[in-house]
N, C-alpha and C. Protein backbone atom coordinates (compact mmCIF):
# COMPACT_ATOMS: atom_id res chain seq x y z
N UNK A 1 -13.33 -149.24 52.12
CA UNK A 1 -12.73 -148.03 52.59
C UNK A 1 -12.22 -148.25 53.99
N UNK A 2 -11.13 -147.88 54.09
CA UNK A 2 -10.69 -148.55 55.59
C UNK A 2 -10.88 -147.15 56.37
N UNK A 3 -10.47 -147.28 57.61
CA UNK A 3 -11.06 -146.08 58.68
C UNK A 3 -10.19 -144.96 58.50
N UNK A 4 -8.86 -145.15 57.80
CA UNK A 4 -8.17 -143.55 58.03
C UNK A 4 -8.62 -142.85 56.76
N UNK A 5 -9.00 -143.44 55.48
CA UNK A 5 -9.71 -143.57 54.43
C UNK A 5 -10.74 -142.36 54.84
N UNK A 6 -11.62 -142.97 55.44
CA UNK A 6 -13.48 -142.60 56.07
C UNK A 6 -12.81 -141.20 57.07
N UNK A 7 -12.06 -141.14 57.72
CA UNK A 7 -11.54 -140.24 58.80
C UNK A 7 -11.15 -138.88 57.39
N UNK A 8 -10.09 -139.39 56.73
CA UNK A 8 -9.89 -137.98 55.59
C UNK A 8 -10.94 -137.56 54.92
N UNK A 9 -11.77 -138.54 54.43
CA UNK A 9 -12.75 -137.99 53.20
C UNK A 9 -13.98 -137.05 54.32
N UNK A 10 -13.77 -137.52 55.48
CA UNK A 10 -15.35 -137.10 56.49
C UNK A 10 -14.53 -135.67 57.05
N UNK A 11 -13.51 -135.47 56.99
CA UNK A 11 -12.81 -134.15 57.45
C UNK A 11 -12.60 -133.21 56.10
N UNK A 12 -12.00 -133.80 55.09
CA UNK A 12 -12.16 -132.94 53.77
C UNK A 12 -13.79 -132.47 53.59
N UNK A 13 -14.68 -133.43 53.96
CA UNK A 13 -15.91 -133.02 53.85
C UNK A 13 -16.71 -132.22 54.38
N UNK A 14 -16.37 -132.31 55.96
CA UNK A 14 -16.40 -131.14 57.11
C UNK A 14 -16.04 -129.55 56.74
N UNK A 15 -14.68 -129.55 55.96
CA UNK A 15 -14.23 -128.50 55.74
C UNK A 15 -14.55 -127.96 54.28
N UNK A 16 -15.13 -128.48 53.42
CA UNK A 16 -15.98 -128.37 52.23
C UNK A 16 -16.81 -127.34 52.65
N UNK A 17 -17.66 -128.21 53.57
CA UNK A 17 -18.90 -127.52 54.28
C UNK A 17 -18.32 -126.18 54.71
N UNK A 18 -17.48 -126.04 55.65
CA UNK A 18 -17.24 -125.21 56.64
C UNK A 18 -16.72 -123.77 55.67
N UNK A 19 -16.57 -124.24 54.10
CA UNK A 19 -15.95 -123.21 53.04
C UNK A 19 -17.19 -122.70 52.64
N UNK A 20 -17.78 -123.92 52.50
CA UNK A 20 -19.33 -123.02 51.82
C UNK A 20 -20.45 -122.28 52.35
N UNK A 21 -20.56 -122.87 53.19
CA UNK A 21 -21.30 -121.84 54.35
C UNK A 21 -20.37 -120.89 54.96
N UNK A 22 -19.31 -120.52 54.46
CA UNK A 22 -18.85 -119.32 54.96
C UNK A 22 -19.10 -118.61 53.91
N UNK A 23 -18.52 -118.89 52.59
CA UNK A 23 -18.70 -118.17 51.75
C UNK A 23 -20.67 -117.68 51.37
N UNK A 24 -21.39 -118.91 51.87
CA UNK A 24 -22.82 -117.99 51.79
C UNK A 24 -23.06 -117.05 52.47
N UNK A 25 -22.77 -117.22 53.46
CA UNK A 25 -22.85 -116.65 54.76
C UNK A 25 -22.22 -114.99 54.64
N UNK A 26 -21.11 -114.59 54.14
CA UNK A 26 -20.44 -113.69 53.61
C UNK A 26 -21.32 -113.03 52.30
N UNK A 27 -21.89 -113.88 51.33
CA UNK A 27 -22.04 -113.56 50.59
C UNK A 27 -23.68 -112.51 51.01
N UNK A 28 -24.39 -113.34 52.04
CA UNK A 28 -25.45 -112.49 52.33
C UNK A 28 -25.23 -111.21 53.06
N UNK A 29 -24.44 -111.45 54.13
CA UNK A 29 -23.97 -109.93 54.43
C UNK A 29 -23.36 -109.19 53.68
N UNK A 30 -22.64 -109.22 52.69
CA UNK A 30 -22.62 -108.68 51.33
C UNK A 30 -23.64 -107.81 51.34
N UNK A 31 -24.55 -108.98 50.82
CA UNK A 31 -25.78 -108.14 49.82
C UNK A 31 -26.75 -107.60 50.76
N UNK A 32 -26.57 -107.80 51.84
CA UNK A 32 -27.60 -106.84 53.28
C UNK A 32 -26.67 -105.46 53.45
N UNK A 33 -25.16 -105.29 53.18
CA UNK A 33 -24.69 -104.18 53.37
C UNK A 33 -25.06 -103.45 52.27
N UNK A 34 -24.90 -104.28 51.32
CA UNK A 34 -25.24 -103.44 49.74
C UNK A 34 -26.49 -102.50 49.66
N UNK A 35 -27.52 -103.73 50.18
CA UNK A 35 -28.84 -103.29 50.41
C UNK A 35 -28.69 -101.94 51.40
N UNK A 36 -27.99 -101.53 52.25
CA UNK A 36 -28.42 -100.52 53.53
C UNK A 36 -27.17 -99.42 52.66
N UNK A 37 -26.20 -99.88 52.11
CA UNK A 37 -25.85 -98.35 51.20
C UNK A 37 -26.74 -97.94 49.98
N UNK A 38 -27.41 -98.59 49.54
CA UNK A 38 -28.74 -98.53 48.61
C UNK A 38 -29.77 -97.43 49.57
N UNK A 39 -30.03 -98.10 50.38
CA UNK A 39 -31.13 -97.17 50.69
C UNK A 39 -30.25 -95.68 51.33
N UNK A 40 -29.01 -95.98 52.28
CA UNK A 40 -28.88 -94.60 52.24
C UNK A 40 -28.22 -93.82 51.05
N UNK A 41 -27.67 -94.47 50.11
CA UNK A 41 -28.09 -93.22 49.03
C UNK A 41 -29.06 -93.03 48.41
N UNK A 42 -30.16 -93.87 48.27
CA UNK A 42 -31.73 -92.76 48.41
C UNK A 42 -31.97 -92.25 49.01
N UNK A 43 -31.66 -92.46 50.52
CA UNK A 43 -31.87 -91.19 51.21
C UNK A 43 -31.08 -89.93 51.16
N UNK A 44 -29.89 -89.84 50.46
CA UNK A 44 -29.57 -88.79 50.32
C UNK A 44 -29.83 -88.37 49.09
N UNK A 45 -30.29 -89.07 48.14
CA UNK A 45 -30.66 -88.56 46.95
C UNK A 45 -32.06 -87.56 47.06
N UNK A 46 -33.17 -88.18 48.11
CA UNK A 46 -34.24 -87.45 48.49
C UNK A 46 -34.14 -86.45 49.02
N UNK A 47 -33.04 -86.34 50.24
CA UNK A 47 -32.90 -85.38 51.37
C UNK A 47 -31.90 -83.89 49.87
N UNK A 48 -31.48 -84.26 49.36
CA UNK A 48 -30.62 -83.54 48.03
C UNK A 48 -32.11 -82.74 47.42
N UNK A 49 -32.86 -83.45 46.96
CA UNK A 49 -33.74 -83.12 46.34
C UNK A 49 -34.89 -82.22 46.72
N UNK A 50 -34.81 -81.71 47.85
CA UNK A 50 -36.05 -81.13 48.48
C UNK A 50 -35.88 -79.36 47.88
N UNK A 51 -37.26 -79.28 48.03
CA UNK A 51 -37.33 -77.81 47.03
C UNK A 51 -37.34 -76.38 48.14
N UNK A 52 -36.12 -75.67 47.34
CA UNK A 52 -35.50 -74.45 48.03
C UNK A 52 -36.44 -73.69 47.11
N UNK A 53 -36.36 -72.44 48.21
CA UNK A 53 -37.43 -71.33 48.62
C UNK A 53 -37.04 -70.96 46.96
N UNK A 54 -37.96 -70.34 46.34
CA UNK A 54 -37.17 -69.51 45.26
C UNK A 54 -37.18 -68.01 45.66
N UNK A 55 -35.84 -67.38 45.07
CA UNK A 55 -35.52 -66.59 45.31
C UNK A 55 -35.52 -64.87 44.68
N UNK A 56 -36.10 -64.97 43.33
CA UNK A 56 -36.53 -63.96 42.36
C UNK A 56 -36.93 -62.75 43.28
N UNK A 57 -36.28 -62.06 42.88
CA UNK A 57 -36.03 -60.17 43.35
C UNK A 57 -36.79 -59.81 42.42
N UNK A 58 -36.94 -60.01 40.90
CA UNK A 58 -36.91 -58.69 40.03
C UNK A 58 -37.87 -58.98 38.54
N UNK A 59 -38.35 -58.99 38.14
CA UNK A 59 -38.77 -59.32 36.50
C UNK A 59 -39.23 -58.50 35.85
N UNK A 60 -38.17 -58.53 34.67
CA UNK A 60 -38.39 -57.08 34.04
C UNK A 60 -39.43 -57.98 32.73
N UNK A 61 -41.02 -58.05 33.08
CA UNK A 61 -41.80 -58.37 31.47
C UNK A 61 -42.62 -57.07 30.80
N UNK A 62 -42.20 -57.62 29.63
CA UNK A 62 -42.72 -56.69 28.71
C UNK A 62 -44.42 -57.28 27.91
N UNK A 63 -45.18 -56.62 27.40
CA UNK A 63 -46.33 -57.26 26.66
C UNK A 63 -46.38 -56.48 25.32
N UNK A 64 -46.64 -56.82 24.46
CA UNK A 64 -46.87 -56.86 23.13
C UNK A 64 -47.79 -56.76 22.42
N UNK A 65 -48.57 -55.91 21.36
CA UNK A 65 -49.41 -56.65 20.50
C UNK A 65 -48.86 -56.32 19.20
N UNK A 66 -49.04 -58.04 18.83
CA UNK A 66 -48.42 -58.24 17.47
C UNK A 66 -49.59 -58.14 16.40
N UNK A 67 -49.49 -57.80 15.26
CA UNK A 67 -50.28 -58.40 13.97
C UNK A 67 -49.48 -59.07 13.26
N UNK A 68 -50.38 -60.15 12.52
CA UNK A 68 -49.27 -61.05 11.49
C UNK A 68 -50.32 -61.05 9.88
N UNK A 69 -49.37 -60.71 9.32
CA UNK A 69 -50.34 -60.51 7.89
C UNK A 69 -50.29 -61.56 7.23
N UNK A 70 -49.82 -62.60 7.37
CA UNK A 70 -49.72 -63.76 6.93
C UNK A 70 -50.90 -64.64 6.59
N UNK A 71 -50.99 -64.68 8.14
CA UNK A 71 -52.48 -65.31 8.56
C UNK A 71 -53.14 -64.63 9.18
N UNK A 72 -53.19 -63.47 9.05
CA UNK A 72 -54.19 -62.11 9.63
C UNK A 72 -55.14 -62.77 10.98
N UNK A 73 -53.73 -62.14 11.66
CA UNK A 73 -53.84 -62.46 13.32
C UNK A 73 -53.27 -61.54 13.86
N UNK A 74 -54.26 -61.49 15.03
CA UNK A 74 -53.67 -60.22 16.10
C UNK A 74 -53.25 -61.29 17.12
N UNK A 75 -52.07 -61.04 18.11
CA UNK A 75 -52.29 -62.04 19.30
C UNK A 75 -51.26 -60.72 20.48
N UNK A 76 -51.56 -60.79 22.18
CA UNK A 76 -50.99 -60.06 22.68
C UNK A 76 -49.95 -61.36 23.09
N UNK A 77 -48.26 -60.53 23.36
CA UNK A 77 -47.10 -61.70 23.67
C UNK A 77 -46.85 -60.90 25.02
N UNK A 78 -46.65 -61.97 25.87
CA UNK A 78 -45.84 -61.79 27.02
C UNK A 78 -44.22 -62.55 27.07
N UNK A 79 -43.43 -61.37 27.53
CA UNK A 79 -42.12 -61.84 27.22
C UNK A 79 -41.33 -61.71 28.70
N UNK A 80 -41.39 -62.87 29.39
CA UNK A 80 -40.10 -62.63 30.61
C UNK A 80 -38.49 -62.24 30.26
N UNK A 81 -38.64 -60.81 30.08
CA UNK A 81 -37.00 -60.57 29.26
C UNK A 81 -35.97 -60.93 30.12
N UNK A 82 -36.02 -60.76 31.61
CA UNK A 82 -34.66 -60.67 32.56
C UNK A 82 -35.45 -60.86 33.79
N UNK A 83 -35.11 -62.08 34.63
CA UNK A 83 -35.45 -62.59 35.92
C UNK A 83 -34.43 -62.96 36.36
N UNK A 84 -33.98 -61.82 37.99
CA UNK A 84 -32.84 -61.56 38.66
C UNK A 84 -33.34 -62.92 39.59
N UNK A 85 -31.99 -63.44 39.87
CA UNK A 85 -32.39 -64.98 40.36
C UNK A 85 -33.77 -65.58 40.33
N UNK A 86 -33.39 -67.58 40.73
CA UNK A 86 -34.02 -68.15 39.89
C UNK A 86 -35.63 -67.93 40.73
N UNK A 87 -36.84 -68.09 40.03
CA UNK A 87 -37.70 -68.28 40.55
C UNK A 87 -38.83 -68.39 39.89
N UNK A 88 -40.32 -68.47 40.42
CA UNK A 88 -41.68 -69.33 39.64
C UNK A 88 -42.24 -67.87 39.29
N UNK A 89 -42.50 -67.49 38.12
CA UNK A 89 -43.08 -66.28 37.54
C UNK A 89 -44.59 -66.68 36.89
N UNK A 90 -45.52 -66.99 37.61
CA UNK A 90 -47.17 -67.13 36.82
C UNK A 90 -47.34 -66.05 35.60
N UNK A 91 -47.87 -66.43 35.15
CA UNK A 91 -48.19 -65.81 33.81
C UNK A 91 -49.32 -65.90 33.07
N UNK A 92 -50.27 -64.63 32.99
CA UNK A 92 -51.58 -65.04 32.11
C UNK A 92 -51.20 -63.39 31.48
N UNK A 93 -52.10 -63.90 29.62
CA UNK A 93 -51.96 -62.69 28.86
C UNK A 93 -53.34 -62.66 28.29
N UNK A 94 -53.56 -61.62 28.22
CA UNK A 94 -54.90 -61.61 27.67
C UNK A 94 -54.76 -60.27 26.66
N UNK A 95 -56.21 -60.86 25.62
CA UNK A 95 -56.34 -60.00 24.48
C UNK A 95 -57.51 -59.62 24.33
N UNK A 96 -57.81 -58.20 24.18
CA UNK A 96 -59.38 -57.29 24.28
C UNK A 96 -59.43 -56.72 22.92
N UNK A 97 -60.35 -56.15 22.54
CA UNK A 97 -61.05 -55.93 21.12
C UNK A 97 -62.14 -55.21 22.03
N UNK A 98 -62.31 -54.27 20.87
CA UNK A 98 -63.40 -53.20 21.31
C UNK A 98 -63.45 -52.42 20.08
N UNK A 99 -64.89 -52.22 19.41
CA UNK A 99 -65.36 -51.37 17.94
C UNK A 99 -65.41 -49.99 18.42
N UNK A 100 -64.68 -49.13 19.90
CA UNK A 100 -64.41 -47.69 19.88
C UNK A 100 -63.22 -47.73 20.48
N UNK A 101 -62.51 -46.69 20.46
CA UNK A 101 -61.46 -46.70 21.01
C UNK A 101 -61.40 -46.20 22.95
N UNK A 102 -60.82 -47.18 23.70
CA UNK A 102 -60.73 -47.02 24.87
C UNK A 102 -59.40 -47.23 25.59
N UNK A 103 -59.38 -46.73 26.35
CA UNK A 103 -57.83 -46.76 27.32
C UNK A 103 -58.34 -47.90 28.24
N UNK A 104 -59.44 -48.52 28.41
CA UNK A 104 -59.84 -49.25 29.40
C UNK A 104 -60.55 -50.75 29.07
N UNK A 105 -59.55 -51.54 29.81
CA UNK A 105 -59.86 -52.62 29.22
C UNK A 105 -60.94 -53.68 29.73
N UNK A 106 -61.50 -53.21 31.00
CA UNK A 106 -62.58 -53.40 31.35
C UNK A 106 -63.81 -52.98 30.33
N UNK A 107 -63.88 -51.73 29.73
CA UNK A 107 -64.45 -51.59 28.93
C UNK A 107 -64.37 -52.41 27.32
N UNK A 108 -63.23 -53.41 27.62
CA UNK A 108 -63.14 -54.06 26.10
C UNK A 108 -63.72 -55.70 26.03
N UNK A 109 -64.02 -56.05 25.13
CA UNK A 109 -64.25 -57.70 24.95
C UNK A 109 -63.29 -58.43 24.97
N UNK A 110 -63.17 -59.14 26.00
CA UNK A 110 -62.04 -60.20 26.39
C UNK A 110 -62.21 -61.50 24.83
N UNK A 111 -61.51 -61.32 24.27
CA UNK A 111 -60.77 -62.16 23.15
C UNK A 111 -60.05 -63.54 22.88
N UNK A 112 -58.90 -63.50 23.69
CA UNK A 112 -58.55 -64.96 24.29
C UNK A 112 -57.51 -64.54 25.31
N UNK A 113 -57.32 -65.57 26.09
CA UNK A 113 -55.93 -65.69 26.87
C UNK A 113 -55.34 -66.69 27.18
N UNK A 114 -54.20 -66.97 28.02
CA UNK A 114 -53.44 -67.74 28.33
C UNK A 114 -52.74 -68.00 29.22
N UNK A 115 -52.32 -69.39 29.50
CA UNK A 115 -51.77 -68.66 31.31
C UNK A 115 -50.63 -70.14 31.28
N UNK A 116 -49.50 -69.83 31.79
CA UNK A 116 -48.34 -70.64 32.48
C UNK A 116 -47.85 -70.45 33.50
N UNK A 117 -47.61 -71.41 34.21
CA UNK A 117 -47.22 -71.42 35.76
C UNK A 117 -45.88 -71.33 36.17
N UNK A 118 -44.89 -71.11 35.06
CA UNK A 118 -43.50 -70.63 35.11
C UNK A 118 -42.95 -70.18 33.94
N UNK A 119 -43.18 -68.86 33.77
CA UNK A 119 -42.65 -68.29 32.44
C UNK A 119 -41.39 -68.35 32.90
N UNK A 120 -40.27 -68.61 31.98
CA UNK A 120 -39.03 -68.79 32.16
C UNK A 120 -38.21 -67.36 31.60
N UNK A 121 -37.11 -66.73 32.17
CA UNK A 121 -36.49 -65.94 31.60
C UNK A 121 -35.82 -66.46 29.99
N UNK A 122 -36.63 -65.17 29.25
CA UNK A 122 -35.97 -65.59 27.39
C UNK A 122 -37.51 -66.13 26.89
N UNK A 123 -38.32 -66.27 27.48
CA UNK A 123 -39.63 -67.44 26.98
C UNK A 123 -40.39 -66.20 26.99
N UNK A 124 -41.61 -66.72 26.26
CA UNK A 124 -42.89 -66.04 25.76
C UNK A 124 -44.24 -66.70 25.66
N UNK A 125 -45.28 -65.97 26.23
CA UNK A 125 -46.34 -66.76 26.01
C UNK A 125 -47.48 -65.98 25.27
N UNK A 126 -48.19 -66.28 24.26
CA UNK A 126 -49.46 -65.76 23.81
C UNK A 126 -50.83 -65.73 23.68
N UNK A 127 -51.31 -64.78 23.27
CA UNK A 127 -52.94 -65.70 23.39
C UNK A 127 -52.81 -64.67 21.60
N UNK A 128 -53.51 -65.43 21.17
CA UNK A 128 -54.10 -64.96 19.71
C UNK A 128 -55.44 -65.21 18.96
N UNK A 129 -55.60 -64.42 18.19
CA UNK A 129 -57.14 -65.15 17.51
C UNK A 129 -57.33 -63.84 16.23
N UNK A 130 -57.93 -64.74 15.23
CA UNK A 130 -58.09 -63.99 14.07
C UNK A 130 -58.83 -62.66 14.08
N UNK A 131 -57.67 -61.84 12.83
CA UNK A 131 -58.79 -60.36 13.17
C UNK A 131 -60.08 -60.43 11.94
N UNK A 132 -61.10 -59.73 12.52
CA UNK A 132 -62.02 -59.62 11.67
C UNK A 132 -62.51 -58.22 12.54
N UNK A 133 -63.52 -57.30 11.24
CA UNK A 133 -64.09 -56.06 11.69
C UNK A 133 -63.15 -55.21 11.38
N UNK A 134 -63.95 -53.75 11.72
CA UNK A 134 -62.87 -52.47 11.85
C UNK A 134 -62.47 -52.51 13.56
N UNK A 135 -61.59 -53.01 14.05
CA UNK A 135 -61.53 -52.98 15.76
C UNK A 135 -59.87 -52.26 16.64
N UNK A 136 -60.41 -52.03 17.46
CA UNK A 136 -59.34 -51.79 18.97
C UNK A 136 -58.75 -52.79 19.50
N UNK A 137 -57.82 -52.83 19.49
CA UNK A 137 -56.91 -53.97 20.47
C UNK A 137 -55.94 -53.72 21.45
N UNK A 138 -56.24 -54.54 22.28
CA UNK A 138 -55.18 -53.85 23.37
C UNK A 138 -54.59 -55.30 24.11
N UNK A 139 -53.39 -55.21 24.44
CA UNK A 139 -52.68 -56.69 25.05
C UNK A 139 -52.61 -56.43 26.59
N UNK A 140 -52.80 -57.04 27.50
CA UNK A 140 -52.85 -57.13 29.09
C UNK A 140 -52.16 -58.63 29.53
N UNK A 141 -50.37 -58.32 30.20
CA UNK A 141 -50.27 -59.69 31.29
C UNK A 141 -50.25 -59.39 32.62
N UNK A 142 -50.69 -59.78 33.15
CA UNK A 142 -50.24 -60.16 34.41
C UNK A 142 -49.25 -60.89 34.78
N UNK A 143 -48.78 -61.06 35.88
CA UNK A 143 -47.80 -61.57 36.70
C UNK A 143 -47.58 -61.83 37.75
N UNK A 144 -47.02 -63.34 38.22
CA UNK A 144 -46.69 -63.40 40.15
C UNK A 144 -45.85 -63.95 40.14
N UNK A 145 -44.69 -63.19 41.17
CA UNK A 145 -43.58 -63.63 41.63
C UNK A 145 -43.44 -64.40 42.47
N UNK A 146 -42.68 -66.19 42.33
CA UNK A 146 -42.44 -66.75 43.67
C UNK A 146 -43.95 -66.80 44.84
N UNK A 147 -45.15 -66.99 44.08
CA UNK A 147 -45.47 -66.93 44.75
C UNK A 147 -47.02 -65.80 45.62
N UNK A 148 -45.99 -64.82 45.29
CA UNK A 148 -46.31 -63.48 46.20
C UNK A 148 -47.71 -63.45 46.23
N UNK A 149 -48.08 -62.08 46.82
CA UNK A 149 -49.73 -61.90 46.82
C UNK A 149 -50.32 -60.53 45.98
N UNK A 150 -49.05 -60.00 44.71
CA UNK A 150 -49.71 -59.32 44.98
C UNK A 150 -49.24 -59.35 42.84
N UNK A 151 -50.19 -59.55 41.99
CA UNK A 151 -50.26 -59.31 40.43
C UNK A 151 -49.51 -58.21 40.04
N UNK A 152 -48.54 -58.30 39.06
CA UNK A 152 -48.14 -57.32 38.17
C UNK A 152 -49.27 -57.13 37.37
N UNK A 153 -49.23 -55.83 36.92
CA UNK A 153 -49.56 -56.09 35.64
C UNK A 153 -48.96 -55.23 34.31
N UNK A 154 -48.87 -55.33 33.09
CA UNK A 154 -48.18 -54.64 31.69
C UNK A 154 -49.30 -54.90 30.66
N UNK A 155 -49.38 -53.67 30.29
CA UNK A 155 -50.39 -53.51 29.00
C UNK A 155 -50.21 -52.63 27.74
N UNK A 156 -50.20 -53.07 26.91
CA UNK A 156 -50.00 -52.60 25.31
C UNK A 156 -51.19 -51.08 25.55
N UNK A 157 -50.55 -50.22 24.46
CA UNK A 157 -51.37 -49.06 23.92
C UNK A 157 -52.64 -49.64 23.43
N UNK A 158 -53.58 -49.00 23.58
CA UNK A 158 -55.09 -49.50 22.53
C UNK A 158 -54.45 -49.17 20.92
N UNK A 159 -54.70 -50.48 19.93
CA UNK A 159 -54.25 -50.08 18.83
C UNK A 159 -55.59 -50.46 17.58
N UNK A 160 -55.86 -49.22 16.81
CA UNK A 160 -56.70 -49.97 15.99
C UNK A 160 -55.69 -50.65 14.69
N UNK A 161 -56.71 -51.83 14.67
CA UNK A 161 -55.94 -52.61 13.69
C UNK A 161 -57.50 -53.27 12.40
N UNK A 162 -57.32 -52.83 11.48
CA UNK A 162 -58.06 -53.18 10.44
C UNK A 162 -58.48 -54.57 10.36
N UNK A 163 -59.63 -55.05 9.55
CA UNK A 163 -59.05 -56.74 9.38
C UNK A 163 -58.68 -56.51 7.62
C-alpha cells in the first residue's frame, strides 16, 4: 500500500467514524428527548386526571316494596330516578318485618339490607329475603349526597303481605 493509498483509506476511515458517532450520538438525544416528552405527557395525563369536587344539587330517590310471586320474595328497591349534576350518592336500603302493624320502623325487625357507595342516576339497589309468616313490611333508604353530613331518608307504607 503506498502512502497516498494509507493517507485515503485513514481519512475515509476518520470520516466513517466521524458519521457514526454522529449518528449515535443523535440517535441518543433522540431517545433522551423522547424520553422527557414521555414523561411530560404523563404528567399531563396525571395533572388531567385529578378528581373535581362533585357537584350534585338534587336527588330525586324513590323506595319501594316489591313482592315477587314467583319466588315468593319481598325485597325493599331503592331507585336514584334523577340526579341534577354529576355526583357520589351513598346508598343503603333496608327491609323490616314486624307480626303487628306499625308506622315505626324502629319498632320492626331489621330483615336485610344493602348499601353502595355510588348509586348512579337510572340504577337501583335492593335488599330482599324470602317471605314466610302472616307479616308487616316496610322498605327504608337512606341517602348521602357528595359527601354531605347530613342522611336522606324515603320509606315505603307498612304493608302486610301474606307468605
Amino acid at each position: 500500500m503506498t502512502c497516498k493509498t494509507f493517507k485515503k483509506f485513514s481519512l475515509v476511515s476518520i470520516l466513517a467514524m466521524v458519521v457514526l458517532i454522529t449518528a449515535i450520538f443523535g440517535t441518543i438525544v433522540q431517545l433522551s428527548a423522547s424520553a422527557d416528552e414521555e414523561t411530560a405527557k404523563i404528567e399531563n395525563v396525571i395533572s388531567e386526571g385529578e378528581e373535581v369536587e362533585p357537584l350534585a344539587i338534587l336527588v330525586k330517590m324513590n323506595c319501594q316494596l316489591i313482592k315477587n310471586s314467583e319466588d315468593h320474595t319481598v325485597r325493599a328497591q331503592a331507585n336514584n330516578v334523577f340526579t341534577l349534576l354529576p355526583g357520589k350518592v351513598q346508598t343503603k336500603v333496608y327491609l323490616y318485618s314486624s307480626e303487628t302493624d306499625t308506622d315505626d320502623y324502629t319498632q320492626m325487625k331489621l330483615e336485610a339490607s344493602n348499601y353502595i357507595s355510588d348509586l348512579d342516576q337510572g340504577e337501583s339497589i335492593s335488599a330482599r329475603v324470602s317471605l314466610y309468616g302472616q307479616r308487616y313490611w316496610r322498605g327504608r333508604t337512606l341517602f348521602l349526597i357528595d359527601n354531605k353530613s347530613e342522611w336522606k331518608s324515603v320509606e315505603t307504607e307498612t304493608v302486610y303481605i301474606p307468605a
